[in-house]
PDB file of N, CA and C in Angstrom:
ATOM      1  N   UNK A   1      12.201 -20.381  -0.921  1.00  0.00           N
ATOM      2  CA  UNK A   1      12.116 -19.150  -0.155  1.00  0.00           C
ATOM      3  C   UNK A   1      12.863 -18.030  -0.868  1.00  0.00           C
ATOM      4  N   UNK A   2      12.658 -16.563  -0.607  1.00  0.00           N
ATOM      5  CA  UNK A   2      13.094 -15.734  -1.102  1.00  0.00           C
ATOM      6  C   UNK A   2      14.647 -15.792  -0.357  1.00  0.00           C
ATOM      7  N   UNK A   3      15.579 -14.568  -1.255  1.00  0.00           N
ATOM      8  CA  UNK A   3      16.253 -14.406  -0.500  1.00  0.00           C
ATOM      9  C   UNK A   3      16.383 -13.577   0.316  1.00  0.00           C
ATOM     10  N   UNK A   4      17.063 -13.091   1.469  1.00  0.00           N
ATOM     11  CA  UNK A   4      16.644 -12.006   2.499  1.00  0.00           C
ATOM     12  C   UNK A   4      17.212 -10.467   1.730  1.00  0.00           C
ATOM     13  N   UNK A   5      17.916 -10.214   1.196  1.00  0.00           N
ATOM     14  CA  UNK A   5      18.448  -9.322  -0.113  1.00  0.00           C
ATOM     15  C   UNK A   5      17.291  -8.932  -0.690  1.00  0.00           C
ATOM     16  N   UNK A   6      16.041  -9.787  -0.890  1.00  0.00           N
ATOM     17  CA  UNK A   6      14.752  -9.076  -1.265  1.00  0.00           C
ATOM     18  C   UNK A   6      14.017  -8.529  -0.521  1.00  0.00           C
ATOM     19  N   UNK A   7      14.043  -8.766   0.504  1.00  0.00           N
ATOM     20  CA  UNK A   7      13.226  -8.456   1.601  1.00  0.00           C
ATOM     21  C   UNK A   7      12.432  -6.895   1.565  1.00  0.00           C
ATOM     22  N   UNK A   8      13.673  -5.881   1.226  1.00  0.00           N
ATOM     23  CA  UNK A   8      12.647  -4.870   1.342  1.00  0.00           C
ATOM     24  C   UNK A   8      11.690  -4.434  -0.003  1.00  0.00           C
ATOM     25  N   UNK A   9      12.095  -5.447  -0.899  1.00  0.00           N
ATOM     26  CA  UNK A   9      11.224  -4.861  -1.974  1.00  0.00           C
ATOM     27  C   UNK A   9       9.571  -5.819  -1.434  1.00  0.00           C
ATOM     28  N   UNK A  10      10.130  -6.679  -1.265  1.00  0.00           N
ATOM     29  CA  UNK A  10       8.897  -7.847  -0.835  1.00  0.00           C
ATOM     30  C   UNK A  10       7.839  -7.131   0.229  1.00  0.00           C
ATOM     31  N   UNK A  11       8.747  -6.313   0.931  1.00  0.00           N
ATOM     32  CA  UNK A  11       7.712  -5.678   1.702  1.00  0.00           C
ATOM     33  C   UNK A  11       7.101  -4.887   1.127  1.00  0.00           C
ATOM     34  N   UNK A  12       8.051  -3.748   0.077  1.00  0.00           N
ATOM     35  CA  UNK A  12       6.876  -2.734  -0.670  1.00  0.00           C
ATOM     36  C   UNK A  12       5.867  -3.553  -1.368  1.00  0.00           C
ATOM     37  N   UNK A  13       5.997  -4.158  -2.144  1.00  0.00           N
ATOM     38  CA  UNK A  13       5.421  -5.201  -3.073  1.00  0.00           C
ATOM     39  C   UNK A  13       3.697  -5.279  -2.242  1.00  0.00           C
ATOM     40  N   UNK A  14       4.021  -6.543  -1.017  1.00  0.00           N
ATOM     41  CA  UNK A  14       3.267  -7.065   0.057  1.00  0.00           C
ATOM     42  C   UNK A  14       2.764  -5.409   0.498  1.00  0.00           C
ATOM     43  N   UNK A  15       2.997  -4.818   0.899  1.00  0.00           N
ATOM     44  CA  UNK A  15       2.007  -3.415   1.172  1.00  0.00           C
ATOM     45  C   UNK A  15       1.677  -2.458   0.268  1.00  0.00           C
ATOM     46  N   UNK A  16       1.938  -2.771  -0.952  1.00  0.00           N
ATOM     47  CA  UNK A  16       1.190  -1.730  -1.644  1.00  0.00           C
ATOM     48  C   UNK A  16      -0.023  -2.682  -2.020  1.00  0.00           C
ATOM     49  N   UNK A  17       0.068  -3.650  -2.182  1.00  0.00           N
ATOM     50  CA  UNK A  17      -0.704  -5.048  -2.616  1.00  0.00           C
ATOM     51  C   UNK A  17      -1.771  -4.950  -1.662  1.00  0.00           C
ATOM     52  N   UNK A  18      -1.661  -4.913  -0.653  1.00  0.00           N
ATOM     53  CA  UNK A  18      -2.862  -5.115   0.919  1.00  0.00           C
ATOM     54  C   UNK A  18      -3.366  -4.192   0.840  1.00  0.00           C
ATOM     55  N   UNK A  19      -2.690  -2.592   1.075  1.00  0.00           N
ATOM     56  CA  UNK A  19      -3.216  -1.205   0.712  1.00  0.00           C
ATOM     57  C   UNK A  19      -4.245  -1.035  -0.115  1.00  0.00           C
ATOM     58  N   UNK A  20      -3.357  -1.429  -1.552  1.00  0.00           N
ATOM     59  CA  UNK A  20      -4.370  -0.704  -2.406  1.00  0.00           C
ATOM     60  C   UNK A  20      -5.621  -1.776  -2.891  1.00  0.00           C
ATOM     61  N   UNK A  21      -5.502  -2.591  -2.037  1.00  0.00           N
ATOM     62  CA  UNK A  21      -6.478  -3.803  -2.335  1.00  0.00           C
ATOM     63  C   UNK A  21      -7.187  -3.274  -1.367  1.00  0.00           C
ATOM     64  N   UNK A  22      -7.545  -2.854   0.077  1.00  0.00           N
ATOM     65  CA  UNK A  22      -8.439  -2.743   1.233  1.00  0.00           C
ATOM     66  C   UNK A  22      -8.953  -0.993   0.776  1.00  0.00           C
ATOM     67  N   UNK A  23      -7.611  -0.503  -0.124  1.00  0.00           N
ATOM     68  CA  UNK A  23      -8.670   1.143   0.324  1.00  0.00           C
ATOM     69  C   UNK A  23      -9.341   1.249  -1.126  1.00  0.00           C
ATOM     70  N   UNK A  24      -8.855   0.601  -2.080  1.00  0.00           N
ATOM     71  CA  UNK A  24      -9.733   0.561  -3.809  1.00  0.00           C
ATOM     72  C   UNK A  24     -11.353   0.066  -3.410  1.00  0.00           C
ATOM     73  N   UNK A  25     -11.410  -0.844  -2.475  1.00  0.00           N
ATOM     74  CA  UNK A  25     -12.590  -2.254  -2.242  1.00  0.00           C
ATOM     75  C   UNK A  25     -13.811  -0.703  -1.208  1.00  0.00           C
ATOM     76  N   UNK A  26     -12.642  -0.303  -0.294  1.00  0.00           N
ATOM     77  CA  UNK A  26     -13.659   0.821  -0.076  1.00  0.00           C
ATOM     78  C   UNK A  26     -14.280   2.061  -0.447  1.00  0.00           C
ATOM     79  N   UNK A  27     -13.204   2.542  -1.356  1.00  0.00           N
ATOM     80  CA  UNK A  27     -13.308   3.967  -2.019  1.00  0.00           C
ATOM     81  C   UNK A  27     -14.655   3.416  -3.209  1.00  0.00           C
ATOM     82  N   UNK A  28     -14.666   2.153  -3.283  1.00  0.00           N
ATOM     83  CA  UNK A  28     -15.376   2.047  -4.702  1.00  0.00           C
ATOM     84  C   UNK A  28     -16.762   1.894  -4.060  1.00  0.00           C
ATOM     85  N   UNK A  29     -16.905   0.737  -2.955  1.00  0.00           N
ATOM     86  CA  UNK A  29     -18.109   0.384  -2.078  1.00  0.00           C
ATOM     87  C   UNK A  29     -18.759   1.978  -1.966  1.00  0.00           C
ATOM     88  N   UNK A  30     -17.880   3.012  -1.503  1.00  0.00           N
ATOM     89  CA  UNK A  30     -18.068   3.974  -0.700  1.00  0.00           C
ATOM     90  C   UNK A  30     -19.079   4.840  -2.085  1.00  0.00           C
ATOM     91  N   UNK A  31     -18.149   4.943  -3.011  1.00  0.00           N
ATOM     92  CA  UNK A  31     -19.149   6.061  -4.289  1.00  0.00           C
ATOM     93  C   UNK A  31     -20.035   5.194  -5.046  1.00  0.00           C
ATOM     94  N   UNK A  32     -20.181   3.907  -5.292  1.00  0.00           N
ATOM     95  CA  UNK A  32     -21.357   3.239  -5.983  1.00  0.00           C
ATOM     96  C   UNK A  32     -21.728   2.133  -5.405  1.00  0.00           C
ATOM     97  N   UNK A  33     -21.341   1.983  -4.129  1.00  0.00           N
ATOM     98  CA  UNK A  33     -22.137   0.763  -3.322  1.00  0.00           C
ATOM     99  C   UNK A  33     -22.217  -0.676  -3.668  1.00  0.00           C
ATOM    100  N   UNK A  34     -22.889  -1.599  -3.440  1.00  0.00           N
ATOM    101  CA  UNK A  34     -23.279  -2.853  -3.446  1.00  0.00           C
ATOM    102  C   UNK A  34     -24.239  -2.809  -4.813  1.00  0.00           C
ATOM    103  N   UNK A  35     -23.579  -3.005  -6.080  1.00  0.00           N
ATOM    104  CA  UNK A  35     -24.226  -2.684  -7.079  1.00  0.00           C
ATOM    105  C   UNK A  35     -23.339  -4.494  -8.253  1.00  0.00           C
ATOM    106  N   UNK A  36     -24.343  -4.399  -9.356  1.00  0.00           N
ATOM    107  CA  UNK A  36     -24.537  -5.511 -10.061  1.00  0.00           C
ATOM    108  C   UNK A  36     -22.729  -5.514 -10.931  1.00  0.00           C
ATOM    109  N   UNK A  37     -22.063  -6.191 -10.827  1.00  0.00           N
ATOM    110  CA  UNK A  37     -20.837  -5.986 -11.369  1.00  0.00           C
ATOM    111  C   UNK A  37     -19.931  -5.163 -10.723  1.00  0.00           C
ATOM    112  N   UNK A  38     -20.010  -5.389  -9.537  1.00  0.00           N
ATOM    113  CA  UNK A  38     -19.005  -4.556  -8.826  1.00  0.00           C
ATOM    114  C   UNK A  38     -17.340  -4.906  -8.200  1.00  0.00           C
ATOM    115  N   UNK A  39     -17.634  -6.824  -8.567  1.00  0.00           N
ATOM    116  CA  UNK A  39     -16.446  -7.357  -8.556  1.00  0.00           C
ATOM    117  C   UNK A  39     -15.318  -6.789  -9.286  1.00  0.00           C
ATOM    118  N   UNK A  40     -15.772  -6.402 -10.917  1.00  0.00           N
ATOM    119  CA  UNK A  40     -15.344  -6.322 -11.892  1.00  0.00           C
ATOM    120  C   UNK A  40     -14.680  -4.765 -11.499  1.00  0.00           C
ATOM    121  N   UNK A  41     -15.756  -4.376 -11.344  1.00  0.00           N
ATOM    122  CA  UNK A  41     -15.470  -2.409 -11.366  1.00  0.00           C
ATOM    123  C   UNK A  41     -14.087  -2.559  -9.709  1.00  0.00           C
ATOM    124  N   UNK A  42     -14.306  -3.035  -8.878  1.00  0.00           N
ATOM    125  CA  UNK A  42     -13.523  -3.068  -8.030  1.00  0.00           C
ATOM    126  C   UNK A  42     -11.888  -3.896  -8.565  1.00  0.00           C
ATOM    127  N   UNK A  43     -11.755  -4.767  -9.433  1.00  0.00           N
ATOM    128  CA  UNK A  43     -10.734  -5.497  -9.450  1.00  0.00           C
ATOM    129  C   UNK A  43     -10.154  -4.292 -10.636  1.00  0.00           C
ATOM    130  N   UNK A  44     -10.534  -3.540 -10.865  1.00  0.00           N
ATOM    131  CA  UNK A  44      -9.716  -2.995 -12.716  1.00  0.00           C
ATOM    132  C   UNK A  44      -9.245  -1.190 -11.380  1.00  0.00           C
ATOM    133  N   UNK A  45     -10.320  -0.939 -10.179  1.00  0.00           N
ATOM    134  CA  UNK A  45      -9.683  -0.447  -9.351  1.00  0.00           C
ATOM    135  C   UNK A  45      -8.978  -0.849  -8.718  1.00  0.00           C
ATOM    136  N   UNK A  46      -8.506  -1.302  -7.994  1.00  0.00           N
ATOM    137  CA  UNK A  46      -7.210  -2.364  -7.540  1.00  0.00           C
ATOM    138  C   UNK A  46      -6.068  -2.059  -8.409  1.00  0.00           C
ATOM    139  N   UNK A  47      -6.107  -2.685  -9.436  1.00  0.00           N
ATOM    140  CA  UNK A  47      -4.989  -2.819 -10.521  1.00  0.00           C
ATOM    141  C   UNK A  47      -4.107  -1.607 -10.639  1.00  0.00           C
ATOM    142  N   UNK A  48      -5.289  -0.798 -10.932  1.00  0.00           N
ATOM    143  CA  UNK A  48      -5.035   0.780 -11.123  1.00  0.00           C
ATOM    144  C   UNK A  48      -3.996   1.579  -9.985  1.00  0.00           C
ATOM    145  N   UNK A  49      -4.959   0.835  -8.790  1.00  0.00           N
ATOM    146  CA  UNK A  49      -4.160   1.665  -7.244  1.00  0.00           C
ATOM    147  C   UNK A  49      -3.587   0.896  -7.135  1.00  0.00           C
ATOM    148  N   UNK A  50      -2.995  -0.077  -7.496  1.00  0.00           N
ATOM    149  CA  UNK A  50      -1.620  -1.047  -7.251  1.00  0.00           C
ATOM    150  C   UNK A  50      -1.059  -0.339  -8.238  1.00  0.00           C
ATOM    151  N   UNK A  51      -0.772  -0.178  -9.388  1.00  0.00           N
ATOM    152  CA  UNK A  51       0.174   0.018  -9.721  1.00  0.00           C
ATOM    153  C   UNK A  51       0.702   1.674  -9.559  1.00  0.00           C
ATOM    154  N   UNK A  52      -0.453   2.343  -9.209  1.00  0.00           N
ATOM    155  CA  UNK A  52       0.063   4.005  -8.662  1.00  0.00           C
ATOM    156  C   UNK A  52       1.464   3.740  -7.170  1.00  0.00           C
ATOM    157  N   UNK A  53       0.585   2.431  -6.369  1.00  0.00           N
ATOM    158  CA  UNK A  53       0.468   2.421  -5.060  1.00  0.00           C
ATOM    159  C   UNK A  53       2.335   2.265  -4.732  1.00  0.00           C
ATOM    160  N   UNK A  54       2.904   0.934  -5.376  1.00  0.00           N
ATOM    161  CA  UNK A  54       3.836   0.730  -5.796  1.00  0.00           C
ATOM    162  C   UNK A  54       4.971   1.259  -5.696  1.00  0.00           C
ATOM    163  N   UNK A  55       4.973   2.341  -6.947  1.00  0.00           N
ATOM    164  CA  UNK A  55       5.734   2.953  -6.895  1.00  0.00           C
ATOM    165  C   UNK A  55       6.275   4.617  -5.614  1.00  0.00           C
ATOM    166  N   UNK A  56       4.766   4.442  -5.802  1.00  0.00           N
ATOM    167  CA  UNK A  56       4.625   5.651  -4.565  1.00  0.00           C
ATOM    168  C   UNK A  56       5.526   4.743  -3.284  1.00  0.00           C
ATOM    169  N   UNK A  57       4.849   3.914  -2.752  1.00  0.00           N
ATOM    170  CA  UNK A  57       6.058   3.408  -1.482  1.00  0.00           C
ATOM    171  C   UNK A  57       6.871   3.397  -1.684  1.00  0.00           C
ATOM    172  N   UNK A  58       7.612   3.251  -2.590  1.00  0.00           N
ATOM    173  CA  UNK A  58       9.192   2.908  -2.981  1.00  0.00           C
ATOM    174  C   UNK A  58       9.672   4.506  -2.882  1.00  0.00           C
ATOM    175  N   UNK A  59       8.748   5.583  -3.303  1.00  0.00           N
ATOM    176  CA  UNK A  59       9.917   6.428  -3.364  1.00  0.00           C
ATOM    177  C   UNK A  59       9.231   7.669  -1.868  1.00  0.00           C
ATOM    178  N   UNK A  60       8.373   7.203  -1.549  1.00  0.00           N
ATOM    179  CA  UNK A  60       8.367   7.720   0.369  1.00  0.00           C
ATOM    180  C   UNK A  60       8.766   6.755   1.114  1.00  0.00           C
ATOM    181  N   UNK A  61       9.431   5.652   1.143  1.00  0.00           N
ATOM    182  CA  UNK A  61       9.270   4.742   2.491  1.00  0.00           C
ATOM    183  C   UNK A  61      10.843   6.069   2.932  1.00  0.00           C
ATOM    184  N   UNK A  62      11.963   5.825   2.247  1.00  0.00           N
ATOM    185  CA  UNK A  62      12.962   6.819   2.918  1.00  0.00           C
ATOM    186  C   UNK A  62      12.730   8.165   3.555  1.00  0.00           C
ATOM    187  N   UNK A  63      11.485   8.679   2.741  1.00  0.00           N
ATOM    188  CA  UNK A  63      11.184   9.997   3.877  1.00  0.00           C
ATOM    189  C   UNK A  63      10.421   9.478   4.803  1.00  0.00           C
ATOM    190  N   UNK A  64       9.912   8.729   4.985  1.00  0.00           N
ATOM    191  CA  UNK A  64       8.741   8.014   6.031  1.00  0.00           C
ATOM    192  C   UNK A  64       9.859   7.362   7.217  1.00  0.00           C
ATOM    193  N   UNK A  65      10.756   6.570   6.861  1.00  0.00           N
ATOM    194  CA  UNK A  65      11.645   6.578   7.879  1.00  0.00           C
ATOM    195  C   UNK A  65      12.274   7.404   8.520  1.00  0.00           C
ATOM    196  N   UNK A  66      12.826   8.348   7.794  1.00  0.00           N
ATOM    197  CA  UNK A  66      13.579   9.554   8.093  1.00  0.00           C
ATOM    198  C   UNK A  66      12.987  10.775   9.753  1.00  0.00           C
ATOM    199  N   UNK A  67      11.501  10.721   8.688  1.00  0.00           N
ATOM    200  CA  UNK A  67      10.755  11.527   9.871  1.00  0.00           C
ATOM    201  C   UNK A  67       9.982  10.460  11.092  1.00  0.00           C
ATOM    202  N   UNK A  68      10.134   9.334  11.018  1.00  0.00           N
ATOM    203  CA  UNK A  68      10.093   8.528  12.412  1.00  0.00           C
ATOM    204  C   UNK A  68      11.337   8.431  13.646  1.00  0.00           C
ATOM    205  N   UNK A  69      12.480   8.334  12.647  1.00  0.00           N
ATOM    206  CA  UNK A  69      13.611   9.274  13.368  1.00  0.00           C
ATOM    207  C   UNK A  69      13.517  10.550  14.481  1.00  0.00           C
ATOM    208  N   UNK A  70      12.775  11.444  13.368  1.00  0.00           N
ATOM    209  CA  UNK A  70      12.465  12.714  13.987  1.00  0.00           C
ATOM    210  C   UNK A  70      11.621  12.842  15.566  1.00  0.00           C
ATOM    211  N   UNK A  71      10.829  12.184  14.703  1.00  0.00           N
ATOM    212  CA  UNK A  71       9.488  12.015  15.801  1.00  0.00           C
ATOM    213  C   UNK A  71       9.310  11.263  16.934  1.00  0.00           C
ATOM    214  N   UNK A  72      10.250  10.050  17.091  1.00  0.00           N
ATOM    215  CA  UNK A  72      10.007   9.365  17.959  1.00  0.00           C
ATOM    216  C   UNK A  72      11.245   9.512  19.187  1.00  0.00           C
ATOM    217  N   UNK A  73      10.697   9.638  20.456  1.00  0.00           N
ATOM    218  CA  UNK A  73      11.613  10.081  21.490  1.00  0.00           C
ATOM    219  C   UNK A  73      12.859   8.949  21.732  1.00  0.00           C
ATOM    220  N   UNK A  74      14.065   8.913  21.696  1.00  0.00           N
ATOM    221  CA  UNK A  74      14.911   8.623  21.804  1.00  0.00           C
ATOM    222  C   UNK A  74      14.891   8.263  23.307  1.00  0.00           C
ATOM    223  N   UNK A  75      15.246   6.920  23.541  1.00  0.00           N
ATOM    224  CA  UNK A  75      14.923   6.064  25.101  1.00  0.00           C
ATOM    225  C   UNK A  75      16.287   7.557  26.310  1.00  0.00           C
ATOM    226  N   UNK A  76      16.529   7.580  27.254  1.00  0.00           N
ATOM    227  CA  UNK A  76      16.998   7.678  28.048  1.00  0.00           C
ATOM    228  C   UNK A  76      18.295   6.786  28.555  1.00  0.00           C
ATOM    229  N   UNK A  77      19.194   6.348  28.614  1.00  0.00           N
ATOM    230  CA  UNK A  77      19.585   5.115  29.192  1.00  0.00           C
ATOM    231  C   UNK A  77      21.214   5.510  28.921  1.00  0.00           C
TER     232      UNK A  77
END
């Protein structure tokens, strides 16, 4: 098992991974469709938006928290 000390990279890791795997598979479906070699053309997209994807989470997840702070109403109590 990992250790829990990794945890938040494991998560960027694990969601840029799912991300850019579900929106590459559609952006590509979406401009050239169900076409002959499209495994191929889809997996070298993937790669591509994984490794943009990556780094991009790592350096918004702190503003992304920050403004959930903002945004979300603070309970009453």
């Amino acid at each position: 098992m990992i250790d829990p000390k990794y945890s938040q990279l494991l998560f960027t890791f694990l969601m840029a991974l799912f991300m850019s795997c579900v929106m590459s598979l559609v952006i590509t479906l979406y401009n050239i469709g169900f076409i002959g070699g499209i495994v191929m053309i889809w997996l070298k997209a993937w790669l591509f938006a994984f490794a943009v994807a990556l780094p991009v989470i790592n350096l918004v997840l702190p503003i992304v928290r920050r403004l959930v702070v903002i945004l979300v109403k603070k309970p009453h109590g």
